[in-house]
C-alpha atoms as a PDB file:
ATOM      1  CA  UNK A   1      10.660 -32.482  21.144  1.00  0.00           C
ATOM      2  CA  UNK A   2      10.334 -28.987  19.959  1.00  0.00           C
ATOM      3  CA  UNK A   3      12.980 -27.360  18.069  1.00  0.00           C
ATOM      4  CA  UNK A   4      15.355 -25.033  19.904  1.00  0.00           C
ATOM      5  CA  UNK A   5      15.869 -21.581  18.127  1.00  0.00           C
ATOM      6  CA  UNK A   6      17.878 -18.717  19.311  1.00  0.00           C
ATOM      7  CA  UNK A   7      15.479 -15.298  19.566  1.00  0.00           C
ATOM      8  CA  UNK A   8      17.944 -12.912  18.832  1.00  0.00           C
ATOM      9  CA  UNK A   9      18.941 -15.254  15.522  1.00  0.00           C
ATOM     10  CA  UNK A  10      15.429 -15.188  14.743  1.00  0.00           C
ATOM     11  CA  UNK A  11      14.756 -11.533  14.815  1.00  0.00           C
ATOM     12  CA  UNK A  12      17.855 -10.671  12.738  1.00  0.00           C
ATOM     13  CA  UNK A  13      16.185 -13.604  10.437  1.00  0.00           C
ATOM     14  CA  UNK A  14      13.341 -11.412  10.188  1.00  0.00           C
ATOM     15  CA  UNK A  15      14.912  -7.972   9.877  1.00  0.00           C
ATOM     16  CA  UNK A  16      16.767  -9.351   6.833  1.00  0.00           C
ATOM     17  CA  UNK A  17      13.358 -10.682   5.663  1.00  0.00           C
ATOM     18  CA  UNK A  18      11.552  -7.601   5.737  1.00  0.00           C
ATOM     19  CA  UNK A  19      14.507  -5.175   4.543  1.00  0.00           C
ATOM     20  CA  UNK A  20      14.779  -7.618   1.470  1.00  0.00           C
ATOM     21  CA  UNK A  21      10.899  -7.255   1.068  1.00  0.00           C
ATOM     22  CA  UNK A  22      11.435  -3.589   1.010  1.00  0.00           C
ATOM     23  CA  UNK A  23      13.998  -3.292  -1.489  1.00  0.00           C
ATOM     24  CA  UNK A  24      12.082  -5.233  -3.954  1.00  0.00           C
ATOM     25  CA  UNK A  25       8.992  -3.392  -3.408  1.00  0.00           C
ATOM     26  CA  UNK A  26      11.215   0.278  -4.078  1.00  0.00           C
ATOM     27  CA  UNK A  27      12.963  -1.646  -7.009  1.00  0.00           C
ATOM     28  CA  UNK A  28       9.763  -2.083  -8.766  1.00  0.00           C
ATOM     29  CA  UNK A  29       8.230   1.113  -7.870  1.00  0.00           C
ATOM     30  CA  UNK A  30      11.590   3.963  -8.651  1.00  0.00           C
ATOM     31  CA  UNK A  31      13.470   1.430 -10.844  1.00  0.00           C
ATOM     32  CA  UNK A  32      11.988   2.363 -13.802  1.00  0.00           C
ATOM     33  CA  UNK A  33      13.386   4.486 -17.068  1.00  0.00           C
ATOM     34  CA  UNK A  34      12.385   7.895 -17.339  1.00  0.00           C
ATOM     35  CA  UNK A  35       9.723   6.421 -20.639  1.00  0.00           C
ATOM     36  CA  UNK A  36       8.583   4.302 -18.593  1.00  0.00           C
ATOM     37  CA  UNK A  37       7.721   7.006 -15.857  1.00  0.00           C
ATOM     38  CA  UNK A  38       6.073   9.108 -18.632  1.00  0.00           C
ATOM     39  CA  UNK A  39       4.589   5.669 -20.723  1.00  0.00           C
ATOM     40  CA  UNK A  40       2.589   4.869 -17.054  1.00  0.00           C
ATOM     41  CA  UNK A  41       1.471   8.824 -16.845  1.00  0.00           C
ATOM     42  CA  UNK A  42       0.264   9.463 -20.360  1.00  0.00           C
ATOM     43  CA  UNK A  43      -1.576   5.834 -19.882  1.00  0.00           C
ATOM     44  CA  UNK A  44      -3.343   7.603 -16.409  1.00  0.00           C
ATOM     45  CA  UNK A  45      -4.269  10.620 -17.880  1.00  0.00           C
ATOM     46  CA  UNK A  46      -5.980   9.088 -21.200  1.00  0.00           C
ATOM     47  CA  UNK A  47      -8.098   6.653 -18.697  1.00  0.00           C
ATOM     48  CA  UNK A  48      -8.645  10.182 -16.962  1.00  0.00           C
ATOM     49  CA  UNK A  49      -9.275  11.909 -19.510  1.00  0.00           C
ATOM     50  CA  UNK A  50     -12.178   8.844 -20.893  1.00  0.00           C
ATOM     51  CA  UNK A  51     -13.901   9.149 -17.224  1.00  0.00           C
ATOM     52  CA  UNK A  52     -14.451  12.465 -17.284  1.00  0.00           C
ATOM     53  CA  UNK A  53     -15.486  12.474 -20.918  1.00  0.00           C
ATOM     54  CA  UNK A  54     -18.600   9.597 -19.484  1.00  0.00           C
ATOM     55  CA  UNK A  55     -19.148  11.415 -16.037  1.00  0.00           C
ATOM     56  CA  UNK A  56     -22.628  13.183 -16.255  1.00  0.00           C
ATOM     57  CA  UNK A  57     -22.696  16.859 -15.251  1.00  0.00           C
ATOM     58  CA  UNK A  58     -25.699  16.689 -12.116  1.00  0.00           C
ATOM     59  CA  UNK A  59     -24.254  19.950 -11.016  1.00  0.00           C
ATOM     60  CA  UNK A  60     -26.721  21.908 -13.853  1.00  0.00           C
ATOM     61  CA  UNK A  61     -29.687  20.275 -13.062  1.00  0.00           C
ATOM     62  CA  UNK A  62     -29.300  20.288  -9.063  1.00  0.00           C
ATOM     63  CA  UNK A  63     -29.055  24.443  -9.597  1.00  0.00           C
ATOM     64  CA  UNK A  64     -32.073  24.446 -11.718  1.00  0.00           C
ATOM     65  CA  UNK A  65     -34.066  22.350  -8.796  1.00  0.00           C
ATOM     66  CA  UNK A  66     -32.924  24.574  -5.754  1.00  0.00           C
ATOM     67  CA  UNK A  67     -33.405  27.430  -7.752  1.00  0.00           C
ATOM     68  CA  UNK A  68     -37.840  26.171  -8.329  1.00  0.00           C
END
């Protein structure tokens, strides 16, 4: 026979589930030291930084076409 389970238990159950979920996820994400904030930025901006430095500049030559 199937198990009898009380709704009202079982959305509370779930609540709790999700809330706890949340937390963790905001623990990880503002949890950090104020280093680590500025370790994790200075870390974005050098992988930035070495994109940009790879990315070829089209923009020149699409002028000098439309401009033929």
């Amino acid at each position: 026979m199937a198990e009898i389970i009380n709704l009202r238990m079982a959305r509370k159950h779930k609540a709790r589930a999700d809330k706890e979920a949340q937390a963790e996820q905001n623990r990880i994400a503002f949890g950090r030291t104020k280093a680590e904030k500025q370790q994790t930025a200075a870390e974005k901006a050098l992988a930035q930084k070495r994109i940009d430095g790879h990315r070829r500049d089209d923009t020149d030559a699409h002028k000098k076409t439309t401009e033929d």
